[in-house]
N, C-alpha and C. Protein backbone atom coordinates (compact mmCIF):
# COMPACT_ATOMS: atom_id res chain seq x y z
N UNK A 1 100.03 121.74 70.19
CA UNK A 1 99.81 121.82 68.77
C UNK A 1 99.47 120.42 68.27
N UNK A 2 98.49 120.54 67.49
CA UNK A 2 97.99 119.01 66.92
C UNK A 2 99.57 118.84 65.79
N UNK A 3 98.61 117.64 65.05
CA UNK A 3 99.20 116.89 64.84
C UNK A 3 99.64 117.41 63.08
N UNK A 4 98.45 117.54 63.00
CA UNK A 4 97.82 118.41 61.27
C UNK A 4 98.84 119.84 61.54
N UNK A 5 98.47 120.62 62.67
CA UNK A 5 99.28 122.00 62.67
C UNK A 5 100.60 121.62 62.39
N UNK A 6 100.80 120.99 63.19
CA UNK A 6 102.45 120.38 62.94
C UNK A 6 103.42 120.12 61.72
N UNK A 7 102.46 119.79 60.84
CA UNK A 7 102.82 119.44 59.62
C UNK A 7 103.02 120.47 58.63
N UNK A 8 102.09 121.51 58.81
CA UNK A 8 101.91 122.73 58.40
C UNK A 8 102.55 123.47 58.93
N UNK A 9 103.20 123.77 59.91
CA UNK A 9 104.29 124.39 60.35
C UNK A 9 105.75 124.09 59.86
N UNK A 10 105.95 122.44 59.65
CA UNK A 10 107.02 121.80 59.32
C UNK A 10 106.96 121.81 57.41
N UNK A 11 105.92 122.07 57.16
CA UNK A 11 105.96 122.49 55.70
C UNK A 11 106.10 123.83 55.13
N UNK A 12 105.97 124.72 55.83
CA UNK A 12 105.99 126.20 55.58
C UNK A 12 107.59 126.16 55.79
N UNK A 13 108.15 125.25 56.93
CA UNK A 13 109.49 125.57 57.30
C UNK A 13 110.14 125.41 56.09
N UNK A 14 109.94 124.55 55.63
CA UNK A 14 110.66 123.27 54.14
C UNK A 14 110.62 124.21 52.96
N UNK A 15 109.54 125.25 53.34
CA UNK A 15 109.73 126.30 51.57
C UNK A 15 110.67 127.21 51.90
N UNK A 16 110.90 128.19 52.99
CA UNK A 16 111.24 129.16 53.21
C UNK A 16 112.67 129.13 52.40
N UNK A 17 113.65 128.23 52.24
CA UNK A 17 114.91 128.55 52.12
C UNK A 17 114.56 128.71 50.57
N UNK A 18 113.65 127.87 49.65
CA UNK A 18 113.38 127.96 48.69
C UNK A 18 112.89 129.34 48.57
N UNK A 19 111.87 130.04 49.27
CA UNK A 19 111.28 131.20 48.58
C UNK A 19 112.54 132.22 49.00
N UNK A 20 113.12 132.28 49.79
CA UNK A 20 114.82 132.98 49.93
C UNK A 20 115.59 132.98 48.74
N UNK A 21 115.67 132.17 48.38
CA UNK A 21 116.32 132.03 46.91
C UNK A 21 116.17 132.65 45.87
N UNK A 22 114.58 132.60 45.76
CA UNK A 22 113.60 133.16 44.74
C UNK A 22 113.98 134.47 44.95
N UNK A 23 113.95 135.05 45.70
CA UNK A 23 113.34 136.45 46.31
C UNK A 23 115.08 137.27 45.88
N UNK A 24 116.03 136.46 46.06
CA UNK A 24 117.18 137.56 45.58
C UNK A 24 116.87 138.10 44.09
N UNK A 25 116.17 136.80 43.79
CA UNK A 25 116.21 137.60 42.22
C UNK A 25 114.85 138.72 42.08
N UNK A 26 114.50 139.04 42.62
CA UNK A 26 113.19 139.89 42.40
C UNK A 26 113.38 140.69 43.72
N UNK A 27 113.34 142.26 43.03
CA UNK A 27 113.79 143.17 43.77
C UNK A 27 112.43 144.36 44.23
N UNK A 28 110.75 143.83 43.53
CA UNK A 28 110.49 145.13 43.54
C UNK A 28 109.00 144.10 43.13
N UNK A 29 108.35 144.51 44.30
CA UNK A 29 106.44 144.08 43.77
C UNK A 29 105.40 144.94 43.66
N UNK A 30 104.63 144.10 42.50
CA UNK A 30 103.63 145.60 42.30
C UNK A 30 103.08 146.65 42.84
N UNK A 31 102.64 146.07 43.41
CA UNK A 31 101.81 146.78 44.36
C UNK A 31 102.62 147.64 46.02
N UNK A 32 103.13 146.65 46.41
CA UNK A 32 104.29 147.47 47.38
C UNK A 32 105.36 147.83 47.12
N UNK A 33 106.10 147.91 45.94
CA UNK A 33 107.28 148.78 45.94
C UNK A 33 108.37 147.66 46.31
N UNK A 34 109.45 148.03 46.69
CA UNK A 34 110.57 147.51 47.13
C UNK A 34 110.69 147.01 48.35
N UNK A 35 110.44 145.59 48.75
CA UNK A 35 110.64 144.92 50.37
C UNK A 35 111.07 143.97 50.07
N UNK A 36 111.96 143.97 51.32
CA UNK A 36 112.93 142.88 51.52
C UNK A 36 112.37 141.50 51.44
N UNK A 37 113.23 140.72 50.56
CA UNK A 37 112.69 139.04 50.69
C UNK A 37 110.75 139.17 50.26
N UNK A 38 110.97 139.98 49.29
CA UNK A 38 109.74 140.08 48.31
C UNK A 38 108.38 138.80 48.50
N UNK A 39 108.83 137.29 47.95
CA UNK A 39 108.61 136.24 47.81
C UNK A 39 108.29 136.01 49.17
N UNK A 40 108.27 135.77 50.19
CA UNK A 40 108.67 135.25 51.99
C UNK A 40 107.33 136.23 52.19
N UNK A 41 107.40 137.75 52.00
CA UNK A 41 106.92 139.11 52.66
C UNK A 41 104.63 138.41 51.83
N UNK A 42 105.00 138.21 51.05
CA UNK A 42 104.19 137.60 49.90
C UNK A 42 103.30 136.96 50.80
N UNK A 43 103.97 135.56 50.73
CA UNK A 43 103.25 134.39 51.14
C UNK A 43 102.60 134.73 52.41
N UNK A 44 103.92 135.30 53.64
CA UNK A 44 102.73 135.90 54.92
C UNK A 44 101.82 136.41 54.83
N UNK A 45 101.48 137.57 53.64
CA UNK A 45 100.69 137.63 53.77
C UNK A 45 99.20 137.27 53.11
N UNK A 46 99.82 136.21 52.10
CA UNK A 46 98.92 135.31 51.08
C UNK A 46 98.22 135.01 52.84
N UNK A 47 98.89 134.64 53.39
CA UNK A 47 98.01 133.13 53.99
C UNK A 47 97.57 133.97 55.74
N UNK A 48 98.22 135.15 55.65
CA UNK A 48 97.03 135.72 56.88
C UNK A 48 95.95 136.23 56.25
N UNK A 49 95.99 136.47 55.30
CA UNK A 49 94.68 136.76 54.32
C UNK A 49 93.77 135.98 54.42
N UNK A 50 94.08 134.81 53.56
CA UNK A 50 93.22 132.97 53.75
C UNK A 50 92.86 132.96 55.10
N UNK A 51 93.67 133.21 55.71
CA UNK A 51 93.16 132.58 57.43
C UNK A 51 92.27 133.05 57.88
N UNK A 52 92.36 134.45 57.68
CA UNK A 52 91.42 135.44 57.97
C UNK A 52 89.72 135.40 57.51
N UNK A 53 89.93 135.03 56.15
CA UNK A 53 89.12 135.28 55.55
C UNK A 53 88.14 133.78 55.76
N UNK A 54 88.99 132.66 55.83
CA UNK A 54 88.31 131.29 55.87
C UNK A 54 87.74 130.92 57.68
N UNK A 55 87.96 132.51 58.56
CA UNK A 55 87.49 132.45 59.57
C UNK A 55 86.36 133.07 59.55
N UNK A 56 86.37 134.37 59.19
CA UNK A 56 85.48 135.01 58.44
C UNK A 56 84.26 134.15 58.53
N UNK A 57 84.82 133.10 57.13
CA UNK A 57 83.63 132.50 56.67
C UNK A 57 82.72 131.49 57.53
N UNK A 58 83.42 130.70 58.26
CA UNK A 58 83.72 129.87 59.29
C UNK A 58 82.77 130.56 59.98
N UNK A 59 82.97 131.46 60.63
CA UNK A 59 82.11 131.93 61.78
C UNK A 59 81.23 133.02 61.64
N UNK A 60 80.44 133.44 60.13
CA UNK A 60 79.76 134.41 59.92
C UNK A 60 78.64 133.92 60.53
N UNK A 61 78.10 132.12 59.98
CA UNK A 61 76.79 131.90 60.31
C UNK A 61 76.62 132.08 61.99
N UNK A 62 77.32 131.79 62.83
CA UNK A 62 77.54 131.85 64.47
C UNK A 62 77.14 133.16 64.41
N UNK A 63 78.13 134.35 64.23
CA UNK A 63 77.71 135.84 64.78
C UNK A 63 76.54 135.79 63.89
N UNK A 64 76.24 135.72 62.70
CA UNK A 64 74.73 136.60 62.40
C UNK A 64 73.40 135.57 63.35
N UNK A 65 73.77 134.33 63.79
CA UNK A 65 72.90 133.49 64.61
C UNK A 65 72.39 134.36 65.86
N UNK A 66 73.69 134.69 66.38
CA UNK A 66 74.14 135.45 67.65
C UNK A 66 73.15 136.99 67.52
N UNK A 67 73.49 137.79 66.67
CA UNK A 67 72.71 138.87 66.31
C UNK A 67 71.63 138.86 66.15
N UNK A 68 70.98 137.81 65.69
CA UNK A 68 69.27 137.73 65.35
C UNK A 68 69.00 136.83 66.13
N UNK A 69 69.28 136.02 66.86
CA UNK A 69 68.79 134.93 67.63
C UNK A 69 68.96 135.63 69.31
């Protein structure tokens, strides 16, 4: 693991107890209903979203290169 990942791993670590906290008080999100640690359930999937999506973007020009080239 680089050096950058590292940091980002060690910073995600540094919120968690914080968004734990948050999350007792909020029992219930819009869109999904009632899950545990609301706040935590959130962010995973805020940021497999981003990841996803900023790969997506990242590598559209490659495959459509790939497809027409």
């Amino acid at each position: 693991m680089t050096s950058a990942a590292a940091c980002w791993v060690c910073l995600a670590i540094a919120f968690l107890p914080g968004l734990a906290r948050l999350s007792a008080e909020i029992t219930e999100v819009p869109i999904l209903g009632s899950v545990p640690h609301p706040l935590i359930f959130a962010a995973l999937i805020w940021s497999a979203f981003g990841t996803a999506f900023l790969a997506l973007v990242v590598l559209w020009p490659f495959l459509e290169a790939r497809v027409t080239g």
